[in-house]
PDB file of N, CA and C in Angstrom:
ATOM      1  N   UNK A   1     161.970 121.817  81.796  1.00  0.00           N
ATOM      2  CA  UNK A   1     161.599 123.214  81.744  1.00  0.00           C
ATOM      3  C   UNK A   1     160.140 123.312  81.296  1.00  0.00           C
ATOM      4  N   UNK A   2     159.306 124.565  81.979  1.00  0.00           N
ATOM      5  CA  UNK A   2     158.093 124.500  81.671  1.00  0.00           C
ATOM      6  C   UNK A   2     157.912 124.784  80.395  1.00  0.00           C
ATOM      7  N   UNK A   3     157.197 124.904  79.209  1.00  0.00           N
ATOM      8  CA  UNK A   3     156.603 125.561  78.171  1.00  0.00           C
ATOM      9  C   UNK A   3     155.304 126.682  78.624  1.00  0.00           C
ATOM     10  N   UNK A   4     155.895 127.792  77.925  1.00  0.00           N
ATOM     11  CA  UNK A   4     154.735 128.898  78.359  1.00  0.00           C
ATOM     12  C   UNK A   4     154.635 128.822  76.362  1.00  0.00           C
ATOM     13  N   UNK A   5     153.363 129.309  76.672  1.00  0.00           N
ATOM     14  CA  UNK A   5     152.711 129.582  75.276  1.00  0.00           C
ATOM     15  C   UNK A   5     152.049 131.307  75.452  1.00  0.00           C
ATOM     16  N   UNK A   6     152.560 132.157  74.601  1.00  0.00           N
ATOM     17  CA  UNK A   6     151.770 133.561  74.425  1.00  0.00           C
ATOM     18  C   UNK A   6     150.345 133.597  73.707  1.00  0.00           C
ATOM     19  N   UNK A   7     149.627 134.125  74.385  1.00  0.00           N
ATOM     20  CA  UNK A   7     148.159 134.494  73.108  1.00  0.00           C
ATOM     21  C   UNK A   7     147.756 135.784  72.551  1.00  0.00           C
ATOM     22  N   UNK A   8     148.975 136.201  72.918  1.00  0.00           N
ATOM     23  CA  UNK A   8     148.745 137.562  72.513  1.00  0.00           C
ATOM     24  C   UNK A   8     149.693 137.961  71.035  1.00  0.00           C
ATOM     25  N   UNK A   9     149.395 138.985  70.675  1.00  0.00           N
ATOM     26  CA  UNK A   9     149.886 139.161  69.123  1.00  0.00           C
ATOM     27  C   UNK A   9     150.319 140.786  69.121  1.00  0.00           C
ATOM     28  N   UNK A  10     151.587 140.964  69.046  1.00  0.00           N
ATOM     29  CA  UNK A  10     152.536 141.871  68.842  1.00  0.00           C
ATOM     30  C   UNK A  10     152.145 142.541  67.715  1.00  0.00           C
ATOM     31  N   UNK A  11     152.259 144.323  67.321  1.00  0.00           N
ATOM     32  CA  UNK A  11     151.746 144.954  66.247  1.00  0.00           C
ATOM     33  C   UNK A  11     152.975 144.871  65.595  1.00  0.00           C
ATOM     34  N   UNK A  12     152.190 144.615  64.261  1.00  0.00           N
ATOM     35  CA  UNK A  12     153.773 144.939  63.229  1.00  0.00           C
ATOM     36  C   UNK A  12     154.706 145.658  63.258  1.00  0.00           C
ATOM     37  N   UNK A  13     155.671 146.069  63.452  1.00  0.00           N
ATOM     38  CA  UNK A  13     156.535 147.371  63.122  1.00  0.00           C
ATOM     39  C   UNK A  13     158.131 146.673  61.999  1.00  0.00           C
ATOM     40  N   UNK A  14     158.575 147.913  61.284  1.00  0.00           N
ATOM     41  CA  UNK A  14     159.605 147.361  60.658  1.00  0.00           C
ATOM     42  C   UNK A  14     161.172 148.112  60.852  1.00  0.00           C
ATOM     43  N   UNK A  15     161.998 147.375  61.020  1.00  0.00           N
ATOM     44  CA  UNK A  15     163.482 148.615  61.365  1.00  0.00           C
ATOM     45  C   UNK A  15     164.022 147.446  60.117  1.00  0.00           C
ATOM     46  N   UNK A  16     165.521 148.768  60.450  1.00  0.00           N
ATOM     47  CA  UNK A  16     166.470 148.399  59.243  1.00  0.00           C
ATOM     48  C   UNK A  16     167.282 146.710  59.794  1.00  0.00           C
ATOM     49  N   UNK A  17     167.664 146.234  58.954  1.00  0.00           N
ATOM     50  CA  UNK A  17     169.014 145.244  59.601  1.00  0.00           C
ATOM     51  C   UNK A  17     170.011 145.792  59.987  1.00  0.00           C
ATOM     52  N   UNK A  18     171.301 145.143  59.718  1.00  0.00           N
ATOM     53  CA  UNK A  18     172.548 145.433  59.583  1.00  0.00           C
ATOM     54  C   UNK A  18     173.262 145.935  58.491  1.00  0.00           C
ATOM     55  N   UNK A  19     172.432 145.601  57.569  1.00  0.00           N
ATOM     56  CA  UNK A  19     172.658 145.135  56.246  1.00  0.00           C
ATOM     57  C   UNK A  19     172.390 146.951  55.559  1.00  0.00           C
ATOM     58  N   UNK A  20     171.221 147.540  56.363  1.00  0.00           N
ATOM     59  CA  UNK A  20     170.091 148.799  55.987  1.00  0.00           C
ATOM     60  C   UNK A  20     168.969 148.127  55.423  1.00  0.00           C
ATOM     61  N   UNK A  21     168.542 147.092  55.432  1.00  0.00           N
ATOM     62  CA  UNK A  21     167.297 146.376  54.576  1.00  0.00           C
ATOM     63  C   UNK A  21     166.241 146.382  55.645  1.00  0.00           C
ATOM     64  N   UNK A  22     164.954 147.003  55.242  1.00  0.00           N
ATOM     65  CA  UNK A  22     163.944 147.088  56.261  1.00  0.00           C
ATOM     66  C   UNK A  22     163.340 145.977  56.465  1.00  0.00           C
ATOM     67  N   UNK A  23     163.204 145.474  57.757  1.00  0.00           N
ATOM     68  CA  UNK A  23     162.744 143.992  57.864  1.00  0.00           C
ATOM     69  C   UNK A  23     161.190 144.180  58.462  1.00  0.00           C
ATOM     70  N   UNK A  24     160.257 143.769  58.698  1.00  0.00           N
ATOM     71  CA  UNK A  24     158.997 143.604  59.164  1.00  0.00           C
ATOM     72  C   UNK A  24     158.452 142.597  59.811  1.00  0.00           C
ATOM     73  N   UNK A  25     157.860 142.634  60.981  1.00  0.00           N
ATOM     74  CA  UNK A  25     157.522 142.045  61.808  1.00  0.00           C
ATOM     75  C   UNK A  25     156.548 140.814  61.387  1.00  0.00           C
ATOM     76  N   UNK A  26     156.146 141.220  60.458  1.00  0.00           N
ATOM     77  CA  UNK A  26     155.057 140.802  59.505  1.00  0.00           C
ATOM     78  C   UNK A  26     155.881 139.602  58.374  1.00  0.00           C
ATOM     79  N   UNK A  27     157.069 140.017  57.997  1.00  0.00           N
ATOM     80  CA  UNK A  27     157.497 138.545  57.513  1.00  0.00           C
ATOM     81  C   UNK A  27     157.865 137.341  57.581  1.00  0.00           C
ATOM     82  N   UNK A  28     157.750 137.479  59.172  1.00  0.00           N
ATOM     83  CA  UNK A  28     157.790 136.247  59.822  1.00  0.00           C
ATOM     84  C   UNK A  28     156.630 135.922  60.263  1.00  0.00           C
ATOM     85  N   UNK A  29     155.385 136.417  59.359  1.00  0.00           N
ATOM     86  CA  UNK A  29     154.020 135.641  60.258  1.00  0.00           C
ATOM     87  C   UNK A  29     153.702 133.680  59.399  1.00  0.00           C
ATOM     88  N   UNK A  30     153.552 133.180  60.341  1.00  0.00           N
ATOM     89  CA  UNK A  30     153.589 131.840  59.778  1.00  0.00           C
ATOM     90  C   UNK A  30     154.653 131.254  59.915  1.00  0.00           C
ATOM     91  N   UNK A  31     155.718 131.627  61.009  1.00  0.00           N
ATOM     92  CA  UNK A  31     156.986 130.815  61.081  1.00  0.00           C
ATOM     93  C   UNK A  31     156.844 130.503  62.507  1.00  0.00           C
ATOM     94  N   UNK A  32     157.447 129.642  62.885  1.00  0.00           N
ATOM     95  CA  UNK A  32     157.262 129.070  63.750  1.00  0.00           C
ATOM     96  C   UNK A  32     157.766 129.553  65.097  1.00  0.00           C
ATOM     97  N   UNK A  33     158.786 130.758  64.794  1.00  0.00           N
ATOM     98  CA  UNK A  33     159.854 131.045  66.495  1.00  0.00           C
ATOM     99  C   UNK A  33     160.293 132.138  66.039  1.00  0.00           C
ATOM    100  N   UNK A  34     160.183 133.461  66.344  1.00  0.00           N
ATOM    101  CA  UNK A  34     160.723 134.606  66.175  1.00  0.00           C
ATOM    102  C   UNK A  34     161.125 135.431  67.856  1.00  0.00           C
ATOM    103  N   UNK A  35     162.232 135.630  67.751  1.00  0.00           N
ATOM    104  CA  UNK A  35     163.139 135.701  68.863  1.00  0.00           C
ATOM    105  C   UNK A  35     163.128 137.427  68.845  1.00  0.00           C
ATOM    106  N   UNK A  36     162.908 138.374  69.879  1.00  0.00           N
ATOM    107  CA  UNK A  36     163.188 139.657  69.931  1.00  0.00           C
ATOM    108  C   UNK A  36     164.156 139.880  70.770  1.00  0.00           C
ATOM    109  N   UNK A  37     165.143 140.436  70.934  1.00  0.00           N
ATOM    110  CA  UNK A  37     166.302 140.922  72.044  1.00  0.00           C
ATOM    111  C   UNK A  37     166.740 142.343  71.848  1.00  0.00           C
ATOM    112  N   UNK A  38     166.300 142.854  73.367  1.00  0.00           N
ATOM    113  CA  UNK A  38     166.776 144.222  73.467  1.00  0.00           C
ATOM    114  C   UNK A  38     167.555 144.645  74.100  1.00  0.00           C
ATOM    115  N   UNK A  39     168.790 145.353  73.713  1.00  0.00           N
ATOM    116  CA  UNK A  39     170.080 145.708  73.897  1.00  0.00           C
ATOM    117  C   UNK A  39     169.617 146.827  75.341  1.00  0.00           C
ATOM    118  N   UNK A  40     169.712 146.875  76.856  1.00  0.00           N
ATOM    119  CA  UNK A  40     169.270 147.354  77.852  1.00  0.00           C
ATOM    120  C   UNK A  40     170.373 148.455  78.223  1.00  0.00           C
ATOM    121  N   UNK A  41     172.049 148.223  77.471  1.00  0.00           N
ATOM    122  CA  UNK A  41     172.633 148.806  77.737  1.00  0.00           C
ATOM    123  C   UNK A  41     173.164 148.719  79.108  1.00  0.00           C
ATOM    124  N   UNK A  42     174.452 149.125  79.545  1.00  0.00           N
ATOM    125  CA  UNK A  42     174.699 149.349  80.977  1.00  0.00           C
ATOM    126  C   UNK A  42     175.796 150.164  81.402  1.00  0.00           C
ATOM    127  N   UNK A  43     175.617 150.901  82.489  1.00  0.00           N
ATOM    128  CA  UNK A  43     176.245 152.097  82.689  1.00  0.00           C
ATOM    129  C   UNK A  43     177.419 151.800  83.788  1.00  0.00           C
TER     130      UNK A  43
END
């Protein structure tokens, strides 16, 4: 499989968990793999 690399840099934003604990985009700066998935829904 190929490796793609991004150079671009996503703005911070922060939502709640599951939990209600506000998480920030920003506390994962300096980690190595942060995964986003958006629920698209289907009708």
């Amino acid at each position: 499989m190929a490796r793609v690399e991004l150079n671009i840099q996503a703005p911070d934003f922060t939502l709640n968990d599951f939990n209600s604990r506000s998480v920030s985009l920003s506390d994962y700066a300096g980690k190595k793999n942060v995964l986003v998935v958006f629920n698209r829904g289907f009708f």
